[in-house]
PDB file of N, CA and C in Angstrom:
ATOM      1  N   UNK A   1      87.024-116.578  92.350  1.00  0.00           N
ATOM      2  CA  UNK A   1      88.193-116.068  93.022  1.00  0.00           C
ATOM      3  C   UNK A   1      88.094-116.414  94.507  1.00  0.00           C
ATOM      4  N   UNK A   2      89.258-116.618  94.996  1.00  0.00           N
ATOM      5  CA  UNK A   2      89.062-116.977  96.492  1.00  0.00           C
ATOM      6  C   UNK A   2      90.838-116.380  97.233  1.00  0.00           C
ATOM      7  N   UNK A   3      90.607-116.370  98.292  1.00  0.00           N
ATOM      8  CA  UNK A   3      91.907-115.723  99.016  1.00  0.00           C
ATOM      9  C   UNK A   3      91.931-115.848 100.527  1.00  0.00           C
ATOM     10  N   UNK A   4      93.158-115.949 101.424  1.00  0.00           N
ATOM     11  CA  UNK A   4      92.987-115.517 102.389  1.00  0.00           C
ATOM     12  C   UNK A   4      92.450-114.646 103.265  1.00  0.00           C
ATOM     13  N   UNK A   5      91.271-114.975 104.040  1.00  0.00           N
ATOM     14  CA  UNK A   5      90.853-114.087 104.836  1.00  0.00           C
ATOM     15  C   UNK A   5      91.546-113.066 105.984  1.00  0.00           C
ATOM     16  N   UNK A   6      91.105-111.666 105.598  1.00  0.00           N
ATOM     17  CA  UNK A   6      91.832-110.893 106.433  1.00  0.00           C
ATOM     18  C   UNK A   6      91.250-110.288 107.618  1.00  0.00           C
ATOM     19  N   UNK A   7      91.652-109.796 109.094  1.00  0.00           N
ATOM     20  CA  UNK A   7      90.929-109.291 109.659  1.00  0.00           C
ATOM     21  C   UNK A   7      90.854-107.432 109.350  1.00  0.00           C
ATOM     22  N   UNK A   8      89.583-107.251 109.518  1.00  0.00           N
ATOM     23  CA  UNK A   8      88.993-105.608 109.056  1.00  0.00           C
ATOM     24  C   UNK A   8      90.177-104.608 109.596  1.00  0.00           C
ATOM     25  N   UNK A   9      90.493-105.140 111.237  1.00  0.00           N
ATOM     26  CA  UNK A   9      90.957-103.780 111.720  1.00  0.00           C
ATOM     27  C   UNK A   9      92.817-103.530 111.749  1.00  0.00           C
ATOM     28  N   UNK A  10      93.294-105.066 111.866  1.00  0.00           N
ATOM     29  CA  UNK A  10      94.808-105.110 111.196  1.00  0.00           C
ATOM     30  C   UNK A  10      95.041-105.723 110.455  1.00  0.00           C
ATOM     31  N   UNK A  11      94.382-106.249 109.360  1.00  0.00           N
ATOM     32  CA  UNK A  11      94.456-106.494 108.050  1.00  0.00           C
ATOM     33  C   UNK A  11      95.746-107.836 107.788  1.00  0.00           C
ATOM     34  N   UNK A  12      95.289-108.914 109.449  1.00  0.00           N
ATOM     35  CA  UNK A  12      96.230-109.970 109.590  1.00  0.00           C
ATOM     36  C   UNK A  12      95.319-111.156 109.149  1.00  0.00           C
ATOM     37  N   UNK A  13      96.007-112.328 108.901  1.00  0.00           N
ATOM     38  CA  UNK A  13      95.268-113.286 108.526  1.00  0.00           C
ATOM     39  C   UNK A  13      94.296-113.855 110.014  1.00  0.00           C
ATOM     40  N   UNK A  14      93.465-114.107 109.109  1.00  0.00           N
ATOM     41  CA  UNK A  14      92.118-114.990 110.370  1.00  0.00           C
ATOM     42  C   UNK A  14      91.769-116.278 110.227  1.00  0.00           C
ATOM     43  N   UNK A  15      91.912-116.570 111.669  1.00  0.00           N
ATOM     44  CA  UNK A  15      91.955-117.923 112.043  1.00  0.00           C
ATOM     45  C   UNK A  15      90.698-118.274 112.896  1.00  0.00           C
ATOM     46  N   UNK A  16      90.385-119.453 112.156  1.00  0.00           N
ATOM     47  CA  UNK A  16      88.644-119.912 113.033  1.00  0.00           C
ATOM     48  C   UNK A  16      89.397-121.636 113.089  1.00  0.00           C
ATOM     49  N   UNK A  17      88.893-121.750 114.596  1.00  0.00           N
ATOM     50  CA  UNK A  17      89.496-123.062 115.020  1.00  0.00           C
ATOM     51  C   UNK A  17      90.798-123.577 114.901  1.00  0.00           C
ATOM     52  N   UNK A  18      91.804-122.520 114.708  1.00  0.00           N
ATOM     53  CA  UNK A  18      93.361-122.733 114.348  1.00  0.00           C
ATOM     54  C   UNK A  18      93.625-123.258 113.029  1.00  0.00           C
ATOM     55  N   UNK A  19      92.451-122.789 111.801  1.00  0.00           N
ATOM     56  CA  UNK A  19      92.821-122.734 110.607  1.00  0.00           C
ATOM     57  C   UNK A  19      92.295-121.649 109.984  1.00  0.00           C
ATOM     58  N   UNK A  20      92.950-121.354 108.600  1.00  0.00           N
ATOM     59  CA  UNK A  20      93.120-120.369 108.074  1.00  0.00           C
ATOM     60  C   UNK A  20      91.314-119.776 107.335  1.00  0.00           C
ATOM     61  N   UNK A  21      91.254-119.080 107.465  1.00  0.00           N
ATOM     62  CA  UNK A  21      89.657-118.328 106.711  1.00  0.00           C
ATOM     63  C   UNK A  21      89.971-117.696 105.155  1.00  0.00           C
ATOM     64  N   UNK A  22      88.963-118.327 104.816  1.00  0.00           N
ATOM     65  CA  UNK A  22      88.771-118.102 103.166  1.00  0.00           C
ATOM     66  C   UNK A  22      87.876-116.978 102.877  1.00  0.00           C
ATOM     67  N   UNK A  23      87.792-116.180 101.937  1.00  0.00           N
ATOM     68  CA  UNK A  23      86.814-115.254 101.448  1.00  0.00           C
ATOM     69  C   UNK A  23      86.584-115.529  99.683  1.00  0.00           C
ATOM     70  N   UNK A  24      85.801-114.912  99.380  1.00  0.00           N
ATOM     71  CA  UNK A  24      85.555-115.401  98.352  1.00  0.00           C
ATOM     72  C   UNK A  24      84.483-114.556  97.586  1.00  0.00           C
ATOM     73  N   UNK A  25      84.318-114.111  95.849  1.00  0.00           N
ATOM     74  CA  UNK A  25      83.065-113.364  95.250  1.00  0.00           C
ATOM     75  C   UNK A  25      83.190-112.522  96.089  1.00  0.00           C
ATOM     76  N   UNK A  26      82.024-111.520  96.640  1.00  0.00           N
ATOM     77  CA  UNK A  26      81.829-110.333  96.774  1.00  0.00           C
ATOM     78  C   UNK A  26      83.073-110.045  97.572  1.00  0.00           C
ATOM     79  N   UNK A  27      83.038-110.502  98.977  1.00  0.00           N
ATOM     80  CA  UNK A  27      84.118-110.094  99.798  1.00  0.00           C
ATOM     81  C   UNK A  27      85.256-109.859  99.548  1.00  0.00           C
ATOM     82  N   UNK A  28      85.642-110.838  98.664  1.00  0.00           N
ATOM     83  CA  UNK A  28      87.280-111.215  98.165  1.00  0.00           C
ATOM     84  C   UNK A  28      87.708-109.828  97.234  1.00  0.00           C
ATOM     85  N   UNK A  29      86.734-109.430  96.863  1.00  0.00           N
ATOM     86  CA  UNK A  29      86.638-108.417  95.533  1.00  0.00           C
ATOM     87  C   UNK A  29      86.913-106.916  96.893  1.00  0.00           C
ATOM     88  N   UNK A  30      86.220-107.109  97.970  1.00  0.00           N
ATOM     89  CA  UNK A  30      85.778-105.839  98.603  1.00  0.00           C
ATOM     90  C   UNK A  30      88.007-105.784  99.314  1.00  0.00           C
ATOM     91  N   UNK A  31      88.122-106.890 100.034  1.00  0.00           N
ATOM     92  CA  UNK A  31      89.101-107.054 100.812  1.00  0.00           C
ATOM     93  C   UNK A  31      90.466-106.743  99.361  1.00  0.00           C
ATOM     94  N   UNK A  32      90.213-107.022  98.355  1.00  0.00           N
ATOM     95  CA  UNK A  32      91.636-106.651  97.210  1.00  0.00           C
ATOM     96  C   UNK A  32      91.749-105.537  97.322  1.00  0.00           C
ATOM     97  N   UNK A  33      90.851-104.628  96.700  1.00  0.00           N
ATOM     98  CA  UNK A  33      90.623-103.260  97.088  1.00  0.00           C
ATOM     99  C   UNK A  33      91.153-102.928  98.122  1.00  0.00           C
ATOM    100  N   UNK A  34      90.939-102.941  99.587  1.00  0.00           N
ATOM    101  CA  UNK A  34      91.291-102.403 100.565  1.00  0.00           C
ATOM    102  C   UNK A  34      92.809-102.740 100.565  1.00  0.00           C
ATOM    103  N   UNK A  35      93.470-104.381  99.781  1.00  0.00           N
ATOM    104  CA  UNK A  35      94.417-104.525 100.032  1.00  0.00           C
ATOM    105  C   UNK A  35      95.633-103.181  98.947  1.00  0.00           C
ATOM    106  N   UNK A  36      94.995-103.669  98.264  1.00  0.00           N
ATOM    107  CA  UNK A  36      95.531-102.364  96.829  1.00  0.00           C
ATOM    108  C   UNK A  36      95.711-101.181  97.407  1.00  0.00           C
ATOM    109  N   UNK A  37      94.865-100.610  98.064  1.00  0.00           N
ATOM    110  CA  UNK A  37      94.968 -99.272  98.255  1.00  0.00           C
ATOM    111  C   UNK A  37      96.131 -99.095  99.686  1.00  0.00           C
ATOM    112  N   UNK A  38      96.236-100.022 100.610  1.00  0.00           N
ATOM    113  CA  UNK A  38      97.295-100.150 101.251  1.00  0.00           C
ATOM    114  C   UNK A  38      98.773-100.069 100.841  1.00  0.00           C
ATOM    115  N   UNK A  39      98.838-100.945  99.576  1.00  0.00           N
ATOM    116  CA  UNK A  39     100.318-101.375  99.204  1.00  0.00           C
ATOM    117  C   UNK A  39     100.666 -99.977  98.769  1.00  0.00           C
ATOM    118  N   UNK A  40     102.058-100.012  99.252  1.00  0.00           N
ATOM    119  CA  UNK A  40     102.765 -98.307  98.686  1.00  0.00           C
ATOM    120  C   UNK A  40     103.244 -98.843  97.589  1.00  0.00           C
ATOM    121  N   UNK A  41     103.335 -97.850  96.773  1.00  0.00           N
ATOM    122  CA  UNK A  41     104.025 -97.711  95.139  1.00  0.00           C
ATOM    123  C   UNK A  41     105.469 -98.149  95.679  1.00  0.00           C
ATOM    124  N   UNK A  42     106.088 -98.495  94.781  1.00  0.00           N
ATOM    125  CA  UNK A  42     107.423 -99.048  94.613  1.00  0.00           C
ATOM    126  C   UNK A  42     107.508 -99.774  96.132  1.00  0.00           C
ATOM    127  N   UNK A  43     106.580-100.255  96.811  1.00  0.00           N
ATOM    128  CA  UNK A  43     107.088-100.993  98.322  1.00  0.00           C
ATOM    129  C   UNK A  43     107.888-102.764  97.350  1.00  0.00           C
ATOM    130  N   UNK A  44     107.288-103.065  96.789  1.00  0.00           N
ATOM    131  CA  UNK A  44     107.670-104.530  95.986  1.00  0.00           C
ATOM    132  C   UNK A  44     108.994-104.806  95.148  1.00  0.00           C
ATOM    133  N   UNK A  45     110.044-105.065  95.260  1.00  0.00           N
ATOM    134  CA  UNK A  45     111.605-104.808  94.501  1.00  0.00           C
ATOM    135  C   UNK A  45     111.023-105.091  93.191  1.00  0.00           C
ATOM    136  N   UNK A  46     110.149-105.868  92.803  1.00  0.00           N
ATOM    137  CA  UNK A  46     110.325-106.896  91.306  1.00  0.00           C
ATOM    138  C   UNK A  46     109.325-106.063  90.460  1.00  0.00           C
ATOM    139  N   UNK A  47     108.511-105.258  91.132  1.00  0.00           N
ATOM    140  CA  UNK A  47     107.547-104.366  90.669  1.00  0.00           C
ATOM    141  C   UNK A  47     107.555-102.416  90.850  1.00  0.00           C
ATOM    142  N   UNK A  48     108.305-101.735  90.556  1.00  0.00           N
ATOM    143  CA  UNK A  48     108.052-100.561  91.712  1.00  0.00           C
ATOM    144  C   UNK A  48     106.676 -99.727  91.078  1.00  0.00           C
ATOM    145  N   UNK A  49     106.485-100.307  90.022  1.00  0.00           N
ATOM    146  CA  UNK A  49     105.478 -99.407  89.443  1.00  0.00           C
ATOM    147  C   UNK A  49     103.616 -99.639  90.147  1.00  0.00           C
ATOM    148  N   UNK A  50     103.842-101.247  90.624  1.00  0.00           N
ATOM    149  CA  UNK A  50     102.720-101.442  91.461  1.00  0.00           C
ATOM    150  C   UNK A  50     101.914-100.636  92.705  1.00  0.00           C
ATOM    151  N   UNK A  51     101.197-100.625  93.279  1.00  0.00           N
ATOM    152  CA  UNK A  51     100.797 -99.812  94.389  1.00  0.00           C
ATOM    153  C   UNK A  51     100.224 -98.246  94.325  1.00  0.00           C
ATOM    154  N   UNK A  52     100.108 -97.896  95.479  1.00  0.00           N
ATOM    155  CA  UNK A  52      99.261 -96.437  95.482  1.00  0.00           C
ATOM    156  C   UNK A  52     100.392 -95.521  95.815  1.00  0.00           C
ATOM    157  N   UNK A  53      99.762 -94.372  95.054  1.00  0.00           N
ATOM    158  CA  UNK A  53     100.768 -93.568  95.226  1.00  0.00           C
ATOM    159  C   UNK A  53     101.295 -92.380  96.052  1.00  0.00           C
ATOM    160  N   UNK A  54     100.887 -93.136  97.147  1.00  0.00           N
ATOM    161  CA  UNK A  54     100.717 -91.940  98.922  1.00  0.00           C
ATOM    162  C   UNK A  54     101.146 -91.019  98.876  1.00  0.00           C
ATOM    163  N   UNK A  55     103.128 -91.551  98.826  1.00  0.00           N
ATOM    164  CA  UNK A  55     103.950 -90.192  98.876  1.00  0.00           C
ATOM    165  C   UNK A  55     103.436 -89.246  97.554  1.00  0.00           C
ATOM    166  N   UNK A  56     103.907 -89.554  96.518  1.00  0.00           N
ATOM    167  CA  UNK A  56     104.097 -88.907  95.261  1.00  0.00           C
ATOM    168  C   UNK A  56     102.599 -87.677  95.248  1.00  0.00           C
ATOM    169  N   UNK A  57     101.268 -88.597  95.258  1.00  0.00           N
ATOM    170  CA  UNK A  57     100.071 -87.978  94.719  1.00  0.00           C
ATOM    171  C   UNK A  57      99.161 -87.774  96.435  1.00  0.00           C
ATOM    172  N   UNK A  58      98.917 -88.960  96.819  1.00  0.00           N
ATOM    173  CA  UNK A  58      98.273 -88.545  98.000  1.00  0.00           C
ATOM    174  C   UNK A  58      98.496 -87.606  98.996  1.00  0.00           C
ATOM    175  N   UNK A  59      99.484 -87.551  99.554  1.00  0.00           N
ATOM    176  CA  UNK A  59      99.768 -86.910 100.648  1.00  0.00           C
ATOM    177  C   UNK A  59     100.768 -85.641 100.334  1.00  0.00           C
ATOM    178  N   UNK A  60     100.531 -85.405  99.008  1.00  0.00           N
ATOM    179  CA  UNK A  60     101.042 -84.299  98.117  1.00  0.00           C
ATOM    180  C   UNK A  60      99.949 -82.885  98.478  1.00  0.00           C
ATOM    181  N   UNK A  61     100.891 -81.821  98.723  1.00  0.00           N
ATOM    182  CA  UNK A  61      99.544 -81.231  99.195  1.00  0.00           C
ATOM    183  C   UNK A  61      99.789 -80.011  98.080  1.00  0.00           C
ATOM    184  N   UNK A  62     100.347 -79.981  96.829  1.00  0.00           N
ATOM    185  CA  UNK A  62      99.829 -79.363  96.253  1.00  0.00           C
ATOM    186  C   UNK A  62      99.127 -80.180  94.813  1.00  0.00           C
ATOM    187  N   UNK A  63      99.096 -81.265  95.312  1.00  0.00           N
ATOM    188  CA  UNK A  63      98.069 -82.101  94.361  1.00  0.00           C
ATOM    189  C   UNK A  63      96.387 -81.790  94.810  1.00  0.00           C
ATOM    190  N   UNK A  64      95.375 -81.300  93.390  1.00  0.00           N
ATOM    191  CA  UNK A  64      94.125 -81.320  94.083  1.00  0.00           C
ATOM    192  C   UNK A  64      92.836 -82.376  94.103  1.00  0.00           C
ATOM    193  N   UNK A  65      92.521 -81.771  95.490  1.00  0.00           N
ATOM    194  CA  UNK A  65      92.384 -83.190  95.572  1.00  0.00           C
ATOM    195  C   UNK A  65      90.925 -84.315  94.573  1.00  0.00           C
ATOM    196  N   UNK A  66      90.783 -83.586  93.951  1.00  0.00           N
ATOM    197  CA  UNK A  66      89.935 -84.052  92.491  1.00  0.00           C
ATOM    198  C   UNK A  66      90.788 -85.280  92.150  1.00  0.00           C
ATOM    199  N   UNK A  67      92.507 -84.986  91.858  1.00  0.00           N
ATOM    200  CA  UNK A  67      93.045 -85.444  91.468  1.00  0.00           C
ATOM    201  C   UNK A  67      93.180 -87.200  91.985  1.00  0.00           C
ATOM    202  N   UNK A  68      93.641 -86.697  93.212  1.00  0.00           N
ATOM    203  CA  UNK A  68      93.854 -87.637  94.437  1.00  0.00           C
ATOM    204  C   UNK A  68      92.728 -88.793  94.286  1.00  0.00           C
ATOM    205  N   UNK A  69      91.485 -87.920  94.475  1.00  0.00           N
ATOM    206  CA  UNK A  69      90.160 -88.865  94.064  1.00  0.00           C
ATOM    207  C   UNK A  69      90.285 -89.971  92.751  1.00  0.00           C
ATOM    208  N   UNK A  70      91.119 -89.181  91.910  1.00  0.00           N
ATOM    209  CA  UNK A  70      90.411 -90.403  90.715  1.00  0.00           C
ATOM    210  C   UNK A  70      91.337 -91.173  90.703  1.00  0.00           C
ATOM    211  N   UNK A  71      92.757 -91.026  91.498  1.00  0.00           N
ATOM    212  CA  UNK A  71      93.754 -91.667  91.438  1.00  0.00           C
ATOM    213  C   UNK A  71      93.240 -92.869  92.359  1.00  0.00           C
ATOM    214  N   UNK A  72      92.213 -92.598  93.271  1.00  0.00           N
ATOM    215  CA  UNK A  72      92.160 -93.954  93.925  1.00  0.00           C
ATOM    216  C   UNK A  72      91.276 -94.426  93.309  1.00  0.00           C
ATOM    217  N   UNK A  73      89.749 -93.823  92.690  1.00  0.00           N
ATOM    218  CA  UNK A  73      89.185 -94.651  91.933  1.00  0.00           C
ATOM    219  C   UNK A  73      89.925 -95.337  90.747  1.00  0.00           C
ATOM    220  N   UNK A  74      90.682 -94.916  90.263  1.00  0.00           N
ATOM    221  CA  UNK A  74      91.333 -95.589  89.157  1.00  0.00           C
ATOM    222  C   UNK A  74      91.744 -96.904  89.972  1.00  0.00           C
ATOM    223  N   UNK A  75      92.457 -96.962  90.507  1.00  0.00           N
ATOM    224  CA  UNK A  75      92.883 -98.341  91.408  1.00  0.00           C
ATOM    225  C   UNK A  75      92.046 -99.086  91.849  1.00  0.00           C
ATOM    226  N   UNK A  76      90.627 -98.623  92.241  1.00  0.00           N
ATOM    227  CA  UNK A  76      89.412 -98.995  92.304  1.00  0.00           C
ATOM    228  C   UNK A  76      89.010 -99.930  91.495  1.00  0.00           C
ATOM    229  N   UNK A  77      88.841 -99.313  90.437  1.00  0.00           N
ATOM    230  CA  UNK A  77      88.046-100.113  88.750  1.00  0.00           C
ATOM    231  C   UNK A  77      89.313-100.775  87.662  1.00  0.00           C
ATOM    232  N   UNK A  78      90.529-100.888  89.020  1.00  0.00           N
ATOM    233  CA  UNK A  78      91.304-101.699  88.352  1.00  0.00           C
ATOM    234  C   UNK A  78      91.468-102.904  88.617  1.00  0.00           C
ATOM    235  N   UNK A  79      90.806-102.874  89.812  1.00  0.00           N
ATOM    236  CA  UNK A  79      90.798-103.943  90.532  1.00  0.00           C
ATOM    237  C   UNK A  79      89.881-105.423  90.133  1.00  0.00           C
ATOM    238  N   UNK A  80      90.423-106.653  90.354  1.00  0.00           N
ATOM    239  CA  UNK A  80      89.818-107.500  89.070  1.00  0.00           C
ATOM    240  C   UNK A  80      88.542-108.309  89.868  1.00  0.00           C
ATOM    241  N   UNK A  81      87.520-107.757  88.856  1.00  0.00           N
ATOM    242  CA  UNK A  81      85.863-108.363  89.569  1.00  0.00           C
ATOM    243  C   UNK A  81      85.279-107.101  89.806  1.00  0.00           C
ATOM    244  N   UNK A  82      85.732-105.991  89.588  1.00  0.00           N
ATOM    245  CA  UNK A  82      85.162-104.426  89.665  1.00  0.00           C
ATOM    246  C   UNK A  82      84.419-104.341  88.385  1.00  0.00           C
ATOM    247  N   UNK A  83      83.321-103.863  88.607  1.00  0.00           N
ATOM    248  CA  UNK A  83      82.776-103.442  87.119  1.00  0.00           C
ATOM    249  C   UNK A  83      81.989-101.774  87.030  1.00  0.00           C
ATOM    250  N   UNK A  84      82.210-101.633  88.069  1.00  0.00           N
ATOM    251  CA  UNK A  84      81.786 -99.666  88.790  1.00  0.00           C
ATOM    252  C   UNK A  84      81.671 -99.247  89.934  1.00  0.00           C
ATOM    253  N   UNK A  85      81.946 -97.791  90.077  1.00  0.00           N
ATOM    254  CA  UNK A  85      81.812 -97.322  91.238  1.00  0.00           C
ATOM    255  C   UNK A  85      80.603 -96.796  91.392  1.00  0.00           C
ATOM    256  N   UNK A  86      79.722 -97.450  92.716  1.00  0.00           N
ATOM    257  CA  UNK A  86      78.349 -96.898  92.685  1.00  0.00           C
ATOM    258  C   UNK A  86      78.873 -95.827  93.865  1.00  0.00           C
ATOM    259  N   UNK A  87      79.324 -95.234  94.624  1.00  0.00           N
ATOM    260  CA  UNK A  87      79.753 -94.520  95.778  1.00  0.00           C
ATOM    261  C   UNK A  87      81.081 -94.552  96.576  1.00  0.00           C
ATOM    262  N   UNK A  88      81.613 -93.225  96.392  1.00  0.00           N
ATOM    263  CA  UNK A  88      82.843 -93.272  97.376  1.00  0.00           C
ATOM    264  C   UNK A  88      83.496 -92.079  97.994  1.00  0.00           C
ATOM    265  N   UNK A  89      84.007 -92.311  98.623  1.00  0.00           N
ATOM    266  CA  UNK A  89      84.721 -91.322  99.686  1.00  0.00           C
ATOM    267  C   UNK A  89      85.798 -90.860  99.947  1.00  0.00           C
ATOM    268  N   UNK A  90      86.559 -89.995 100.169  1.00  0.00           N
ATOM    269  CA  UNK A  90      88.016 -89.912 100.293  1.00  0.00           C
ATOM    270  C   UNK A  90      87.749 -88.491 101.345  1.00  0.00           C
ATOM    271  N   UNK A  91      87.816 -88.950 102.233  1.00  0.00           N
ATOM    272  CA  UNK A  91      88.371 -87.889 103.643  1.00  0.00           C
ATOM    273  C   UNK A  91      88.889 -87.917 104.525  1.00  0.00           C
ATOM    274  N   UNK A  92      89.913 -86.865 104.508  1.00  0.00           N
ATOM    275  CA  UNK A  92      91.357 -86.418 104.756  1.00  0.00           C
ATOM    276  C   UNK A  92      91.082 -85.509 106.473  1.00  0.00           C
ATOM    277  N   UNK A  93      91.177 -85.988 107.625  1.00  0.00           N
ATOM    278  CA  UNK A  93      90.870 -85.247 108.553  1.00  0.00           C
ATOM    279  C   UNK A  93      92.799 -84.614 109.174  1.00  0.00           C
ATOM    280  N   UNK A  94      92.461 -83.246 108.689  1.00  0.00           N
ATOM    281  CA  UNK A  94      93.595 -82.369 108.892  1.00  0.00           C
ATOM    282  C   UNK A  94      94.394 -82.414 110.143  1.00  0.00           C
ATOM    283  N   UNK A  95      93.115 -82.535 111.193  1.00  0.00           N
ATOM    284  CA  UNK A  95      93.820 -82.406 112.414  1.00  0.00           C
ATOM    285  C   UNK A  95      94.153 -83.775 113.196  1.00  0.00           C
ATOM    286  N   UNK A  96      94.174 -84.772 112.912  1.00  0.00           N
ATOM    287  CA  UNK A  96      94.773 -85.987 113.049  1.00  0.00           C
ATOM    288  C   UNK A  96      95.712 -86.503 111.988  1.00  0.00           C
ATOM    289  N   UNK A  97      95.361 -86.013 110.838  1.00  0.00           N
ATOM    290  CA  UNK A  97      96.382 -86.740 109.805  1.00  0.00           C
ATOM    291  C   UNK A  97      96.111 -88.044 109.477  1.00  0.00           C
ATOM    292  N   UNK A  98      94.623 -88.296 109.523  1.00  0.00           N
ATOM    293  CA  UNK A  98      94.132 -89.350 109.001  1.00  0.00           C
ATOM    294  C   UNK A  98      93.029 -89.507 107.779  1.00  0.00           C
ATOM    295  N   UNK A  99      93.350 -90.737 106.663  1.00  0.00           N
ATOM    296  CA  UNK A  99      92.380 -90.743 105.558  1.00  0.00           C
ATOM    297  C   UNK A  99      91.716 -91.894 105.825  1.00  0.00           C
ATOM    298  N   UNK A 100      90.242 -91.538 105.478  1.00  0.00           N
ATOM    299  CA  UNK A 100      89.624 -92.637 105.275  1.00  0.00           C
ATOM    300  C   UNK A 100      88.636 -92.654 103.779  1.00  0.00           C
ATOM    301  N   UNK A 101      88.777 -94.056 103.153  1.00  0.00           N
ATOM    302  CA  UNK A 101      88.120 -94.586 102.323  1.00  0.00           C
ATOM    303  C   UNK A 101      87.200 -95.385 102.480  1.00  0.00           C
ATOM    304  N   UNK A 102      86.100 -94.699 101.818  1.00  0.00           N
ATOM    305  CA  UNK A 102      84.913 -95.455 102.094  1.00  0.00           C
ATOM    306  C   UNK A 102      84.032 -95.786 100.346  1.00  0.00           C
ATOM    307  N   UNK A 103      83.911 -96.964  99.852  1.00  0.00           N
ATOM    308  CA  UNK A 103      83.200 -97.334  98.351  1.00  0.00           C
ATOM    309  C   UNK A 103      82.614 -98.011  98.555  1.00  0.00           C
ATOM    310  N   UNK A 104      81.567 -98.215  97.484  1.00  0.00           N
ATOM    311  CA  UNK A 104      80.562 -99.488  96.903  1.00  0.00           C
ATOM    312  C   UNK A 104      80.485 -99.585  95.671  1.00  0.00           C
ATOM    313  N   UNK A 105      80.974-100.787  95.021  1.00  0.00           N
ATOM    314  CA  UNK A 105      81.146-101.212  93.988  1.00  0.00           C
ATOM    315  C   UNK A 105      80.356-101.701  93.243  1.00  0.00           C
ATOM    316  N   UNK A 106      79.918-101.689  92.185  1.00  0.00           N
ATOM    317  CA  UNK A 106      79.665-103.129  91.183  1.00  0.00           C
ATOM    318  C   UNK A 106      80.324-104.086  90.942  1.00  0.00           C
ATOM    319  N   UNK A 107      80.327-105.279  91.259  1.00  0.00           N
ATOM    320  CA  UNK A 107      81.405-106.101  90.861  1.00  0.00           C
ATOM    321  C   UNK A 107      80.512-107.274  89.750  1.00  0.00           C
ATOM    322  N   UNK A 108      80.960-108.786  88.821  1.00  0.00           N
ATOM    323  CA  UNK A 108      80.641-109.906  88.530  1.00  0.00           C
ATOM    324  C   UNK A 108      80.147-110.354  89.558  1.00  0.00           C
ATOM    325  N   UNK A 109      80.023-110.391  90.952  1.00  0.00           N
ATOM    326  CA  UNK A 109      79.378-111.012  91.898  1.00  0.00           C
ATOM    327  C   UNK A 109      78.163-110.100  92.115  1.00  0.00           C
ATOM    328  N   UNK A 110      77.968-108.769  92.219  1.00  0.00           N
ATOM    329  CA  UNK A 110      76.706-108.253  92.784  1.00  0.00           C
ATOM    330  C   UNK A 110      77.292-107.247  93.043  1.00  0.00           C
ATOM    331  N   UNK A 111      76.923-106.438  94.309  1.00  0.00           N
ATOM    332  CA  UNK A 111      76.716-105.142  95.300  1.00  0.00           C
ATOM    333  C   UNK A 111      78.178-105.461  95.940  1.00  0.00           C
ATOM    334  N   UNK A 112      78.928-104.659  96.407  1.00  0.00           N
ATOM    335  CA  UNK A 112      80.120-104.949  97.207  1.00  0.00           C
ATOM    336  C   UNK A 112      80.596-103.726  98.256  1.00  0.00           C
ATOM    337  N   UNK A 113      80.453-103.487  99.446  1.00  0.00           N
ATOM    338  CA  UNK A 113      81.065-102.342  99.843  1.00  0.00           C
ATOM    339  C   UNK A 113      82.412-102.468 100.597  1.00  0.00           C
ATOM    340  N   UNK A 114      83.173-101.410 101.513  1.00  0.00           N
ATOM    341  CA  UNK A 114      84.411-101.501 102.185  1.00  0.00           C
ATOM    342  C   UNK A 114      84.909 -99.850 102.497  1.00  0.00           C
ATOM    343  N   UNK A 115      85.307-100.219 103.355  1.00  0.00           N
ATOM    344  CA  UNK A 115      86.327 -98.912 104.349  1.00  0.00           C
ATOM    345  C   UNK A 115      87.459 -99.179 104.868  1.00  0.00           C
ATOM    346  N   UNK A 116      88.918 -97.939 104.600  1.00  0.00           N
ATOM    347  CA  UNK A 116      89.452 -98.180 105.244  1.00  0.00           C
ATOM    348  C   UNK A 116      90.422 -96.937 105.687  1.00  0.00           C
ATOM    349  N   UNK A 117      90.750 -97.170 107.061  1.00  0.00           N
ATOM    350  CA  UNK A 117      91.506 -96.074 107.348  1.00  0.00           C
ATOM    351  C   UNK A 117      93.315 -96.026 107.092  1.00  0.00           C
ATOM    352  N   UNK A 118      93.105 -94.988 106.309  1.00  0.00           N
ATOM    353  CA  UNK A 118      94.867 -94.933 105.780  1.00  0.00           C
ATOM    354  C   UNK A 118      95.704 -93.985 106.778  1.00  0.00           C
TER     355      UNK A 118
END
């Protein structure tokens, strides 16, 4: 598998020498993930069923958050080149209104980790 390289902190394409950066195996596997968990549910016209489900489940606050959890691991180990979750994170800081995700995977390539702030 191989893909456009993204940068970590705005998740724009990266450029080395005014061409485009490739990722690939572990990374490529770590960067889908982060991309997956970005895309909002129904954001895509041709798909609405694709994506995470922020409004609906995440940021649902009488959803608990057990729930919330497996909803992102599920998206996790759906993700293609995933083969388990060795560690992960989901914390919700109240007084900013910020989530962050933090995993390490098993993937067909090896060891894989990633974070990101939602």
């Amino acid at each position: 598998m191989i893909d456009f390289k993204l940068s970590k902190d705005t998740h724009d394409l990266v450029l080395e020498n005014g061409d485009l950066s490739f990722v690939s195996q572990k990374e490529e596997i770590a960067q889908s993930i982060i991309v997956r968990l970005l895309f909002l549910e129904a954001e895509w016209e041709l798909n609405y069923t694709m994506g995470t489900p922020w409004f609906d489940v995440l940021f649902n606050t009488r959803i608990p958050q057990s729930l919330k959890e497996q909803t992102i691991k599920n998206i996790i180990l759906q993700t293609d080149g995933v083969t388990g979750i060795r560690s992960f994170s989901f914390v919700v800081d109240s007084a900013t209104k910020k989530a962050n995700v933090t995993f390490e995977v098993d993937t067909i390539y090896g060891v894989t980790a990633g974070s990101t702030a939602l």
